[in-house]
N, C-alpha and C. Protein backbone atom coordinates (compact mmCIF):
# COMPACT_ATOMS: atom_id res chain seq x y z
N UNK A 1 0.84 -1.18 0.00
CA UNK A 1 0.00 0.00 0.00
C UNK A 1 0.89 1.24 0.00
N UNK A 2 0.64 2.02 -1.27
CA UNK A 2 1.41 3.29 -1.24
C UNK A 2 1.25 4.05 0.08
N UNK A 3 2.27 4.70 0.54
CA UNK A 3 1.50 5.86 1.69
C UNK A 3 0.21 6.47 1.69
N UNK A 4 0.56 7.31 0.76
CA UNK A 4 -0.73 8.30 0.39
C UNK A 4 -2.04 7.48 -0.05
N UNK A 5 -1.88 6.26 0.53
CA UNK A 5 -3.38 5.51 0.64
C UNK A 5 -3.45 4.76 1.73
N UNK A 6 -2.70 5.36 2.44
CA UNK A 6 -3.21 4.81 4.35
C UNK A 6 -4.19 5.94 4.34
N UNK A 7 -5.08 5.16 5.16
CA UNK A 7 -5.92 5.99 6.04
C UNK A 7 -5.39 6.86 7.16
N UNK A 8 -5.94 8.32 6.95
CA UNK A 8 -5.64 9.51 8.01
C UNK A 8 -6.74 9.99 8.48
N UNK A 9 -6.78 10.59 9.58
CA UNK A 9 -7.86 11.31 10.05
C UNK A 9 -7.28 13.02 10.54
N UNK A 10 -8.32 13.48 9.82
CA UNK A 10 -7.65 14.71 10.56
C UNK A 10 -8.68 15.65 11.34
N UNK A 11 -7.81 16.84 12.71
CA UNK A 11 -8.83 17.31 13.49
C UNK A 11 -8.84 18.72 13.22
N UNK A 12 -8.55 19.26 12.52
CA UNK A 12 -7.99 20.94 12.49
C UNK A 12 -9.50 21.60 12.15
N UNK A 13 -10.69 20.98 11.68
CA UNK A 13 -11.79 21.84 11.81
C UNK A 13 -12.35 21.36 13.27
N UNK A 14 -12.96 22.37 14.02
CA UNK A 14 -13.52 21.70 15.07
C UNK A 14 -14.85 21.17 14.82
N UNK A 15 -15.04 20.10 15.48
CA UNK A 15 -16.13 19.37 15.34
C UNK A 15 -16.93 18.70 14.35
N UNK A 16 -15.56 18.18 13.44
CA UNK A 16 -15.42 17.49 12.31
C UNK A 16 -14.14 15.95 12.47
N UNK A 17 -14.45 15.21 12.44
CA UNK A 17 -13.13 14.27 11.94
C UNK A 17 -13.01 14.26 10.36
N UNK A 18 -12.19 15.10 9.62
CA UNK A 18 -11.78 14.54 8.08
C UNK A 18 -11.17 13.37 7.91
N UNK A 19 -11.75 12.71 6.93
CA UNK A 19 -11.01 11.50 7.17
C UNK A 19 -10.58 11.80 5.02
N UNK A 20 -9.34 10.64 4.96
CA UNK A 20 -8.74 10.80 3.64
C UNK A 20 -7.98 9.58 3.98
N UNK A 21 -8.04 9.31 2.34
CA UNK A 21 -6.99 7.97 1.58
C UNK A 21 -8.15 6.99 1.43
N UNK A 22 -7.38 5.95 1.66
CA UNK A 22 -8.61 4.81 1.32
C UNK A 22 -8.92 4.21 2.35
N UNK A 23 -10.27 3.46 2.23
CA UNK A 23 -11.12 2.72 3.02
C UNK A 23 -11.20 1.74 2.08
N UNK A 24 -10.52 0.20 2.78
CA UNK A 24 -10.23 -1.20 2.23
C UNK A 24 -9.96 -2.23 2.72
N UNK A 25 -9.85 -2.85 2.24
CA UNK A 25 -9.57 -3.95 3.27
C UNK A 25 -8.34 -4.28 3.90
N UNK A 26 -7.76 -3.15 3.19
CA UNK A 26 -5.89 -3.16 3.90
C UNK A 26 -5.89 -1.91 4.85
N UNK A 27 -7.10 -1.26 5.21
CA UNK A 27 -6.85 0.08 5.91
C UNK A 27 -7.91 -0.02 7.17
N UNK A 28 -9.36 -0.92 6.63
CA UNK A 28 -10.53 -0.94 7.50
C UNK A 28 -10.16 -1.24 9.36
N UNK A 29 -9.69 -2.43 9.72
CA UNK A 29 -8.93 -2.31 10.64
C UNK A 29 -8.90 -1.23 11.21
N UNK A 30 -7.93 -0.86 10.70
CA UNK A 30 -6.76 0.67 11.54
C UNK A 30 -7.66 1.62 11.48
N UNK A 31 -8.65 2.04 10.17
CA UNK A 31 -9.84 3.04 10.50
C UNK A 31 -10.69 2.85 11.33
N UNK A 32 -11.52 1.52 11.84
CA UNK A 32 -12.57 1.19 12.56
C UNK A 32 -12.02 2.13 13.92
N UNK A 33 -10.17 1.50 14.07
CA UNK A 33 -10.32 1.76 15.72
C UNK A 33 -9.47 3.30 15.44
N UNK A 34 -9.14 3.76 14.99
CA UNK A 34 -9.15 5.21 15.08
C UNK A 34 -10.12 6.18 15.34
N UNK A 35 -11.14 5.60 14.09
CA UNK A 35 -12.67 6.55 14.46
C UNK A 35 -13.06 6.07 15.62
N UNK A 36 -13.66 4.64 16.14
CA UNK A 36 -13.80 4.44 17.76
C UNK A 36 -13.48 5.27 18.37
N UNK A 37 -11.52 5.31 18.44
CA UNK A 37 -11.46 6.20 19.65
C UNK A 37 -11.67 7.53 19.58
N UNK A 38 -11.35 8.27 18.28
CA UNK A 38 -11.70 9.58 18.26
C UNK A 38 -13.05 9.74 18.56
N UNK A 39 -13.81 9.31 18.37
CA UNK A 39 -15.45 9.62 18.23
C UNK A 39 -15.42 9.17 19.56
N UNK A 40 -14.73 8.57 20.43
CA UNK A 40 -15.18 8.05 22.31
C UNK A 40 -15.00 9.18 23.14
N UNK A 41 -13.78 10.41 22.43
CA UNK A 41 -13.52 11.33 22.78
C UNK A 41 -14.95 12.16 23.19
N UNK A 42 -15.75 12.07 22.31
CA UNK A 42 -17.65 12.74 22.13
C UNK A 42 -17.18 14.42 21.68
N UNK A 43 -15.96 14.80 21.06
CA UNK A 43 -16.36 16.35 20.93
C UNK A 43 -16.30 16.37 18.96
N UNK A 44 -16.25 15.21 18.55
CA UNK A 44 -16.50 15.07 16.74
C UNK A 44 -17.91 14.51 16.24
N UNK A 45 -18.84 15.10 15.94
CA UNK A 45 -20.02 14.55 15.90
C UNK A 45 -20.27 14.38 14.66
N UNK A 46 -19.20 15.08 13.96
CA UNK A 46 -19.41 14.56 12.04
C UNK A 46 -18.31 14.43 11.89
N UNK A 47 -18.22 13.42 10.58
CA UNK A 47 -17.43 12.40 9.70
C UNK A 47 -17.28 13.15 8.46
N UNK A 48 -16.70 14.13 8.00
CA UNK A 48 -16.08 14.23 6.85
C UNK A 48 -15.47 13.40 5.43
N UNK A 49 -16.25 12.86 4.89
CA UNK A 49 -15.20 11.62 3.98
C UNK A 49 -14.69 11.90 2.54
N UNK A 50 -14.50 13.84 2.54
CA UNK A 50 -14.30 14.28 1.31
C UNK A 50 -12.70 13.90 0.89
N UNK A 51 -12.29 13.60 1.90
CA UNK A 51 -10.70 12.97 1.04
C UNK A 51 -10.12 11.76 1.00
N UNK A 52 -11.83 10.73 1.31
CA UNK A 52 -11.71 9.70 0.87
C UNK A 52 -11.57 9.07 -0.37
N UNK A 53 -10.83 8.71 -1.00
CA UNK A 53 -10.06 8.28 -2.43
C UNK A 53 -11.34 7.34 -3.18
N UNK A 54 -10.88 5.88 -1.78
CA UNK A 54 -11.35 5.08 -2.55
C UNK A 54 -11.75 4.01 -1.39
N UNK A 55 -12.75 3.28 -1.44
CA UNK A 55 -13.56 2.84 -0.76
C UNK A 55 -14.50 1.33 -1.34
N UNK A 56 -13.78 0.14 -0.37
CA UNK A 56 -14.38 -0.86 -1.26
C UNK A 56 -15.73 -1.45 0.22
N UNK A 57 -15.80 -2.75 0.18
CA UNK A 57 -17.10 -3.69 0.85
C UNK A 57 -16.43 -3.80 2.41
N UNK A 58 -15.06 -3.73 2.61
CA UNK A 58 -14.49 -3.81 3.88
C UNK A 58 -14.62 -1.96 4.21
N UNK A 59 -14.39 -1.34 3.90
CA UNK A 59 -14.39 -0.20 4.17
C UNK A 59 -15.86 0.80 4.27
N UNK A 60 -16.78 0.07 3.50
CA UNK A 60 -18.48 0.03 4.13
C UNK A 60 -18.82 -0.33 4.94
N UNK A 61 -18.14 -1.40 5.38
CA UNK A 61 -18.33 -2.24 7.11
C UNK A 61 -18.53 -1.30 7.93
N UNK A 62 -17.05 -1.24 7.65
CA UNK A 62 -15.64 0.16 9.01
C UNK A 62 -16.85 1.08 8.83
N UNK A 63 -17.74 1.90 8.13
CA UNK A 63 -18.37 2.79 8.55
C UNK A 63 -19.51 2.25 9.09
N UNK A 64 -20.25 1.30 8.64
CA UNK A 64 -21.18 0.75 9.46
C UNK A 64 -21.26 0.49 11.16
N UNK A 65 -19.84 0.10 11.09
CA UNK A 65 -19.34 -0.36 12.48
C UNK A 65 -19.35 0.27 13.54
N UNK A 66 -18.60 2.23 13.03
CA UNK A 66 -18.21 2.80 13.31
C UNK A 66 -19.97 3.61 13.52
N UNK A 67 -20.39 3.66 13.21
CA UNK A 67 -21.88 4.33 13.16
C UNK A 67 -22.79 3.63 14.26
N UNK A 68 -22.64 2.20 14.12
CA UNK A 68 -23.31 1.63 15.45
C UNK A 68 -22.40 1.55 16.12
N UNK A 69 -21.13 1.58 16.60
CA UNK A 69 -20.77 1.69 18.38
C UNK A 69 -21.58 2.96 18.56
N UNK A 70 -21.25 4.64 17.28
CA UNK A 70 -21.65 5.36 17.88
C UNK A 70 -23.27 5.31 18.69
N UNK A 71 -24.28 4.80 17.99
CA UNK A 71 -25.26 4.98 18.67
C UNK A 71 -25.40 4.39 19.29
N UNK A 72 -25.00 2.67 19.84
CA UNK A 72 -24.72 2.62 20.82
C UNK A 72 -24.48 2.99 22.39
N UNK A 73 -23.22 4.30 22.21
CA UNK A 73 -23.03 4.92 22.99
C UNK A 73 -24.28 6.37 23.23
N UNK A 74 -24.98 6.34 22.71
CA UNK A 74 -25.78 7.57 22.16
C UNK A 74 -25.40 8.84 21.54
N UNK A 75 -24.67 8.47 20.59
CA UNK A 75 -23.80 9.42 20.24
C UNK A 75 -24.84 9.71 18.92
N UNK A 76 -24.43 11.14 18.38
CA UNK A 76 -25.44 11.73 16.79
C UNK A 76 -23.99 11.78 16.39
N UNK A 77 -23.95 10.78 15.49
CA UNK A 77 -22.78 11.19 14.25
C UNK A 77 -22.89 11.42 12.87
N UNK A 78 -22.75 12.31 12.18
CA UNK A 78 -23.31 12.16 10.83
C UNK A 78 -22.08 12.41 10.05
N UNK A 79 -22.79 12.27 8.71
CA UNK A 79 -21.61 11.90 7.62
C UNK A 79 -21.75 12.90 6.41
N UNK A 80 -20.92 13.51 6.38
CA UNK A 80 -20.67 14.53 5.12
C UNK A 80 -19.99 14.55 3.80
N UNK A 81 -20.08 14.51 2.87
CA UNK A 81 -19.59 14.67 1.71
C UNK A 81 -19.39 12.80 1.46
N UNK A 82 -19.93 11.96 1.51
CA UNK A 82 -20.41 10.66 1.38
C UNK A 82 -19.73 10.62 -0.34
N UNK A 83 -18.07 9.45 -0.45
CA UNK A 83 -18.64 9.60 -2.30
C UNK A 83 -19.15 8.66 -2.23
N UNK A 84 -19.04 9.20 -3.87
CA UNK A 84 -20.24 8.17 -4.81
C UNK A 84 -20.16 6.96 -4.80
N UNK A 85 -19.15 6.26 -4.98
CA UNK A 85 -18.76 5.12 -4.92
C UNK A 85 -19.25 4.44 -3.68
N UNK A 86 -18.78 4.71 -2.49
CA UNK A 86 -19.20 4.60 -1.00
C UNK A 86 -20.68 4.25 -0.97
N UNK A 87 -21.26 5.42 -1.31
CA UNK A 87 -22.94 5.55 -1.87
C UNK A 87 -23.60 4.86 -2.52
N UNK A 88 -23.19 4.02 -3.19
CA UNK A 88 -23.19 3.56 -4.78
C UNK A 88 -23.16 1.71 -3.43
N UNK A 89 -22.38 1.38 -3.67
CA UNK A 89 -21.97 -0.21 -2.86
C UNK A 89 -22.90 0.40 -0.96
N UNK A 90 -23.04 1.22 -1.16
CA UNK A 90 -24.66 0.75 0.14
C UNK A 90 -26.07 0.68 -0.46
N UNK A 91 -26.25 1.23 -1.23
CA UNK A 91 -27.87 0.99 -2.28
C UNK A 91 -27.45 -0.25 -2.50
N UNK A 92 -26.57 -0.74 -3.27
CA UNK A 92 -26.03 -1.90 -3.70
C UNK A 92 -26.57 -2.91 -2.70
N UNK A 93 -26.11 -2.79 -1.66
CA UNK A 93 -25.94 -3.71 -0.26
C UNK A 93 -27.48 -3.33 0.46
N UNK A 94 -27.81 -2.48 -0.28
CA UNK A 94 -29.29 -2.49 0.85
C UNK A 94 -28.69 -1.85 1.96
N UNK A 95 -28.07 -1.24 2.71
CA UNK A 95 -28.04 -0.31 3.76
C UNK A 95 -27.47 0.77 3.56
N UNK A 96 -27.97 1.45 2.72
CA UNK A 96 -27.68 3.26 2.15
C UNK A 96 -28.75 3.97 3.44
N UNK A 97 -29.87 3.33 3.94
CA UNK A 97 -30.31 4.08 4.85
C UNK A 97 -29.59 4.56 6.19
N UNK A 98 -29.08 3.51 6.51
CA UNK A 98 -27.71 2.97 7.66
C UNK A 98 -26.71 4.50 7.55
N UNK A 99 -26.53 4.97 6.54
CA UNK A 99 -25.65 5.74 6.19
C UNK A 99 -26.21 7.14 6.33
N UNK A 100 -26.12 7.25 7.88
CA UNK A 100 -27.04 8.52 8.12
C UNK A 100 -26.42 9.40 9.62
């Protein structure tokens, strides 16, 4: 995996996690528990995924996953700039509603 397609998260807007690179099955892992813990923190209540590249069926999970601990915990997390692709393989999968 090239660098510049690890998964990063970044915090420099407040009350945003940006996230960028790819979401895959070589990155899902390491994203699930990053967002966990950032989002356990409770001060990021949206998910940014505009510099997400590229995004396959493991990396739909990781957000799935990542969406139910949050409510779980009772957390409101929402998701911004969603691509297409991402979008595209949850209609696909039947849980594009999930993606909220």
């Amino acid at each position: 995996m090239a660098a510049d397609d690890a998964f990063k998260l970044d915090r420099a807007t407040p009350g945003t996690l940006g996230m960028s690179g790819t979401l895959s099955f070589a990155t899902a892992t390491t994203a699930l528990q990053m967002l966990d813990d950032a989002l356990r923190a409770g001060d990021r209540p949206q998910l940014d995924l505009a510099g997400v590249r590229n995004c396959d069926s493991a990396g739909l999970a990781c957000m799935l996953a990542v969406l139910a601990g949050a409510r779980q915990r009772g957390q409101a997390v929402g998701l911004r700039n969603v691509p297409a692709g991402l979008r595209t393989l949850a209609q696909v999968s039947g849980v594009e509603a999930l993606l909220v």
